[in-house]
Structures are given as structure tokens and as C-alpha cells.
N, C-alpha and C. Protein backbone atom coordinates (compact mmCIF):
# COMPACT_ATOMS: atom_id res chain seq x y z
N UNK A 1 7.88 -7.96 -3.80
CA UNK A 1 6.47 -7.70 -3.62
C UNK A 1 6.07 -6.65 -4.63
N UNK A 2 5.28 -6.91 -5.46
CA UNK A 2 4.45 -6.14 -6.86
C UNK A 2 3.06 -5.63 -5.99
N UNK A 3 2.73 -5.09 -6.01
CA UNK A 3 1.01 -4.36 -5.83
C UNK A 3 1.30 -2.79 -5.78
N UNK A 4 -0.19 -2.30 -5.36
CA UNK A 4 0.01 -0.63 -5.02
C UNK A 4 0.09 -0.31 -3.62
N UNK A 5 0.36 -1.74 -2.67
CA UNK A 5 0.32 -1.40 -1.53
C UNK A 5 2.06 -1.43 -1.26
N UNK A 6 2.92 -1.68 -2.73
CA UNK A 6 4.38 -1.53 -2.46
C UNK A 6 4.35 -1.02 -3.37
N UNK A 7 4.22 0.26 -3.88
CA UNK A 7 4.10 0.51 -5.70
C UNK A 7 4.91 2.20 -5.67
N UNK A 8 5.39 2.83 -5.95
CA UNK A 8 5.08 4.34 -5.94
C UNK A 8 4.74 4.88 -6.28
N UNK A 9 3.79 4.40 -7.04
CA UNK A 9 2.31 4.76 -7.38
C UNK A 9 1.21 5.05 -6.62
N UNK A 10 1.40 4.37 -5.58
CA UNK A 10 0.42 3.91 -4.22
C UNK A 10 0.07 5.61 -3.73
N UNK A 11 0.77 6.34 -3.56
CA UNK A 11 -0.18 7.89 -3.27
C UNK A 11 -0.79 8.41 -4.21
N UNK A 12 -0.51 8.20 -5.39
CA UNK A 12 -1.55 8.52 -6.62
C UNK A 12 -2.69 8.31 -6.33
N UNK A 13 -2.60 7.04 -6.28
CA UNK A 13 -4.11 6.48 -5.69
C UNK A 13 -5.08 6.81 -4.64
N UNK A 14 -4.14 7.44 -3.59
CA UNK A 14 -4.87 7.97 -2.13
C UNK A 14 -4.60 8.62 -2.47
N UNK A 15 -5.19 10.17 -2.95
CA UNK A 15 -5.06 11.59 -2.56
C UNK A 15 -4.49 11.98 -0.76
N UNK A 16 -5.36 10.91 0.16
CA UNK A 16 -4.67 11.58 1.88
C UNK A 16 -3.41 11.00 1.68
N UNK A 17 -2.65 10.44 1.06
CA UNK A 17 -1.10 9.99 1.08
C UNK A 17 -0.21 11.19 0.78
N UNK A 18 0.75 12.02 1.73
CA UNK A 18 1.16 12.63 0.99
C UNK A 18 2.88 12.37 0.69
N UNK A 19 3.37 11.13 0.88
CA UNK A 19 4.42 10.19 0.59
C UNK A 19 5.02 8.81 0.95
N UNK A 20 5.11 7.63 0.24
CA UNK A 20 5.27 6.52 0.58
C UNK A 20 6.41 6.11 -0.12
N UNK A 21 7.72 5.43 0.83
CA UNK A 21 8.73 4.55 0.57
C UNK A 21 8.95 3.73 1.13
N UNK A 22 9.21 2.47 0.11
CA UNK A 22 9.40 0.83 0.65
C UNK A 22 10.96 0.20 0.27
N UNK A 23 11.37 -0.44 1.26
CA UNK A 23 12.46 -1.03 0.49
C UNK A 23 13.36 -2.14 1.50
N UNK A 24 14.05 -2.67 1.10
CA UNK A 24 14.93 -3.62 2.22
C UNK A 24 16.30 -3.30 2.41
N UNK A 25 16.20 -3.54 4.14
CA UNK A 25 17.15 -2.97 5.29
C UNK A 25 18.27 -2.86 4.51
N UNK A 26 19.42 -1.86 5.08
CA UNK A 26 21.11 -1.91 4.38
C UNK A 26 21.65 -2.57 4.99
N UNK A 27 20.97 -3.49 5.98
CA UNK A 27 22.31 -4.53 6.34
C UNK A 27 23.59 -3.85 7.59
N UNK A 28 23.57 -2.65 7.47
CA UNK A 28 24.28 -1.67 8.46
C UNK A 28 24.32 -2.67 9.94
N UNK A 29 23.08 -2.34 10.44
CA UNK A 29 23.41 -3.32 11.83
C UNK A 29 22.49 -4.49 11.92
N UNK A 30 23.47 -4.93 12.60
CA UNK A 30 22.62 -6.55 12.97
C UNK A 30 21.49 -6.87 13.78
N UNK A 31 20.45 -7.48 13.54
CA UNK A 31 19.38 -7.43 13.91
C UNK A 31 17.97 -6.83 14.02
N UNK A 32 18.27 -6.00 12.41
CA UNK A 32 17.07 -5.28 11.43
C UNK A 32 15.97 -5.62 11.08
N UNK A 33 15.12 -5.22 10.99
CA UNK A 33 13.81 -5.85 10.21
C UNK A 33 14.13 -6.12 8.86
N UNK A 34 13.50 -7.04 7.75
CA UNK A 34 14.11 -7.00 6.31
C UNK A 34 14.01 -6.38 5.93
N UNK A 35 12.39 -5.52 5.88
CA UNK A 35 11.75 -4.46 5.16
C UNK A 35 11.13 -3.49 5.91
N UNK A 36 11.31 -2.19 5.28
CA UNK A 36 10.36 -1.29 5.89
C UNK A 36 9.29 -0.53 5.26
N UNK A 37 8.14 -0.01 5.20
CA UNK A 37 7.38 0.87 4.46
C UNK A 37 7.37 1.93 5.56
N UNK A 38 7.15 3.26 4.58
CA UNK A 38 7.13 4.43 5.54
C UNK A 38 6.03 5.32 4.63
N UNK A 39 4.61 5.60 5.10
CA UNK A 39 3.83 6.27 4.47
C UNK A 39 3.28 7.29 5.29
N UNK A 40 3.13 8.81 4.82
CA UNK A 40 3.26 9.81 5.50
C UNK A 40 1.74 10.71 4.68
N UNK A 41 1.14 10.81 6.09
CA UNK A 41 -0.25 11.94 6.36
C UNK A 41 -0.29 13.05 7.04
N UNK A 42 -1.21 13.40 6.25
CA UNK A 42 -1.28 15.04 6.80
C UNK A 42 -2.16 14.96 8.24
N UNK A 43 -2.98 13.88 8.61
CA UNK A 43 -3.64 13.64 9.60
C UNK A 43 -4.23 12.01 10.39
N UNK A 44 -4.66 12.46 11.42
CA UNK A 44 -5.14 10.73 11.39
C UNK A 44 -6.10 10.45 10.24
N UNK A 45 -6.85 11.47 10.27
CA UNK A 45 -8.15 10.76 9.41
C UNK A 45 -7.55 10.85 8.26
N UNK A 46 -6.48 11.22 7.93
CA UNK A 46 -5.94 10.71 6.11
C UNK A 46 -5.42 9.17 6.68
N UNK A 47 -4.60 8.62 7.77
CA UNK A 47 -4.34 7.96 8.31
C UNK A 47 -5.44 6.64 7.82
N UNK A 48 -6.58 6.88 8.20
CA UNK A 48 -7.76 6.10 8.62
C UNK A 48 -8.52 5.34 7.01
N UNK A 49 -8.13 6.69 6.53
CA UNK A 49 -8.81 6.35 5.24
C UNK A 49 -8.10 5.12 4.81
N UNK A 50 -6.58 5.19 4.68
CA UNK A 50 -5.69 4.22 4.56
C UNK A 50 -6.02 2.70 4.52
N UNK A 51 -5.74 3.02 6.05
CA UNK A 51 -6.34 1.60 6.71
C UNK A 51 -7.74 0.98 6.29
N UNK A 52 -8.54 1.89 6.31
CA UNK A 52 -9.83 1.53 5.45
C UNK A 52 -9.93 1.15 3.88
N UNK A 53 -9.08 1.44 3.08
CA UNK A 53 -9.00 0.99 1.91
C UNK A 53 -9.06 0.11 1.40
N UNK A 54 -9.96 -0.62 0.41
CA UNK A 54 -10.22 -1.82 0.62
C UNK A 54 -9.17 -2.52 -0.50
N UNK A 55 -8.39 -2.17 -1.03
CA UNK A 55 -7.23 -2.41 -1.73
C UNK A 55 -6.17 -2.41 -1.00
N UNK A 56 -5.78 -1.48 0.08
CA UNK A 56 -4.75 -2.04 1.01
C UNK A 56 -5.08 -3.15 1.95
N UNK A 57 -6.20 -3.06 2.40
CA UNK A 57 -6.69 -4.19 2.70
C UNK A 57 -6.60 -5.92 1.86
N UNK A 58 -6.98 -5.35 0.89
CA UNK A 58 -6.41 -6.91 0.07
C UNK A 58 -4.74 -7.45 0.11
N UNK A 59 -4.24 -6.19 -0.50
CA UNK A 59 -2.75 -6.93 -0.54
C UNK A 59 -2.13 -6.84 0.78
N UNK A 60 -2.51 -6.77 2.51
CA UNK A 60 -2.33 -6.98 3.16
C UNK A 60 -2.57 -8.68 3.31
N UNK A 61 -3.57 -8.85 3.48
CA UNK A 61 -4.34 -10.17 3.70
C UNK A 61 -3.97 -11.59 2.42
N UNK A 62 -3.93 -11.16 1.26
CA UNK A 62 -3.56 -11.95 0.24
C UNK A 62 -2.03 -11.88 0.30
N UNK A 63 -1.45 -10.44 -0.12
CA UNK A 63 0.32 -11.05 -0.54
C UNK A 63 1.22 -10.59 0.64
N UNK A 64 0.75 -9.84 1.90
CA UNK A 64 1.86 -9.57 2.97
C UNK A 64 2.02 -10.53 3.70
N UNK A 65 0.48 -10.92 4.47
CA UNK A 65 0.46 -11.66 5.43
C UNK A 65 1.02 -12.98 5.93
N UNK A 66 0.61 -13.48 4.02
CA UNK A 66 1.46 -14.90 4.28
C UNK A 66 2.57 -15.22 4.00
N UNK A 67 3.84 -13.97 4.01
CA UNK A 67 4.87 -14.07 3.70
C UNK A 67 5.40 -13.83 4.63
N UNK A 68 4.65 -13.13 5.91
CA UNK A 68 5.39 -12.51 7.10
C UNK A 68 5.54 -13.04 8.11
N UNK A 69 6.40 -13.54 8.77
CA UNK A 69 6.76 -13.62 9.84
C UNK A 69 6.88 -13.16 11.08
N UNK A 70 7.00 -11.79 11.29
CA UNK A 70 6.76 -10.51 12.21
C UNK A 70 6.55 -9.29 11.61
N UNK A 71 5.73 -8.63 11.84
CA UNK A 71 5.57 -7.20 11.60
C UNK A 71 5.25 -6.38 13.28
N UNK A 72 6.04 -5.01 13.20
CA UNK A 72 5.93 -4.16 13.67
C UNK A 72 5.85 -3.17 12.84
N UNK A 73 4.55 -2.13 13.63
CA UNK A 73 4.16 -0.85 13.23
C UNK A 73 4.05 0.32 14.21
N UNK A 74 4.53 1.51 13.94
CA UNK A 74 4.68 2.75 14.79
C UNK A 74 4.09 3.45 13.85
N UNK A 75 3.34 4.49 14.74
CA UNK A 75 2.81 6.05 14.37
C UNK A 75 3.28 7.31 15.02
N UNK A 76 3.60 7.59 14.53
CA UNK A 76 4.28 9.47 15.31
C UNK A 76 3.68 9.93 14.61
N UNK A 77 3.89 11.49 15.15
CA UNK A 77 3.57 12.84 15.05
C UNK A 77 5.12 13.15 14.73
N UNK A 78 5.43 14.37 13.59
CA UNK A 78 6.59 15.08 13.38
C UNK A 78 6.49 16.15 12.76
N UNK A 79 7.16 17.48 12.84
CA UNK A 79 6.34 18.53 12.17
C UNK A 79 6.80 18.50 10.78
């Protein structure tokens, strides 16, 4: 997957990003997801902006969606 919604470039672009890594599972244990993204805010509303972006929004809808099969997503808090 090529875009800035897998890029590490992709916080350049959002100033509220203040780190994003993508990559596929090590295979360690059985019954992993393939891939994971992990993108990290200083708040919800950096959070929000995110989601609102209308460029993550595209390469959601155009190049994730129809490749995916299941997605799960979690949000925490961590200090």
C-alpha cells in the first residue's frame, strides 16, 4: 500500500500527528491481524482532525477498503 495514509510522511502533513507507524505482523503468534497502523495524538481533537481529513478519507475509501477484509480499531489514552 503506497499513499500518505501509509507513507512516513503522513505526519508531515498533519501537524496534530505527532507519530505514525505501519507495517505487517511478525508472524510470532498465530492468529494476528496482517497489518497494523499505529498513529499517535496529543488529543482527541488532533484525533478528529484526522478522521476529518479529506485525504485520509480518500485512501480509506479508494485503496484500504477494498482490499480489506476485517479491520479493527482501538483508542487509548497513555501518558
Amino acid at each position: 500500500m503506497r499513499s500518505s495514509a501509509a507513507s512516513p510522511d503522513c505526519p508531515l502533513r498533519l501537524p496534530e500527528m505527532r507519530s505514525y507507524a505501519y507495517g505487517r505482523d511478525l508472524g510470532i503468534r498465530e492468529g494476528n491481524g496482517d497489518f497494523a497502523v499505529v498513529a499517535e495524538f496529543d488529543d482527541e481533537a488532533a484525533w478528529l482532525v484526522y478522521q476529518r481529513d479529506e485525504e485520509h478519507r480518500r485512501v480509506i475509501e479508494q485503496l484500504i477498503i477494498p482490499v480489506t477484509a476485517e479491520r479493527h480499531a482501538v483508542q487509548l489514552r497513555h501518558p
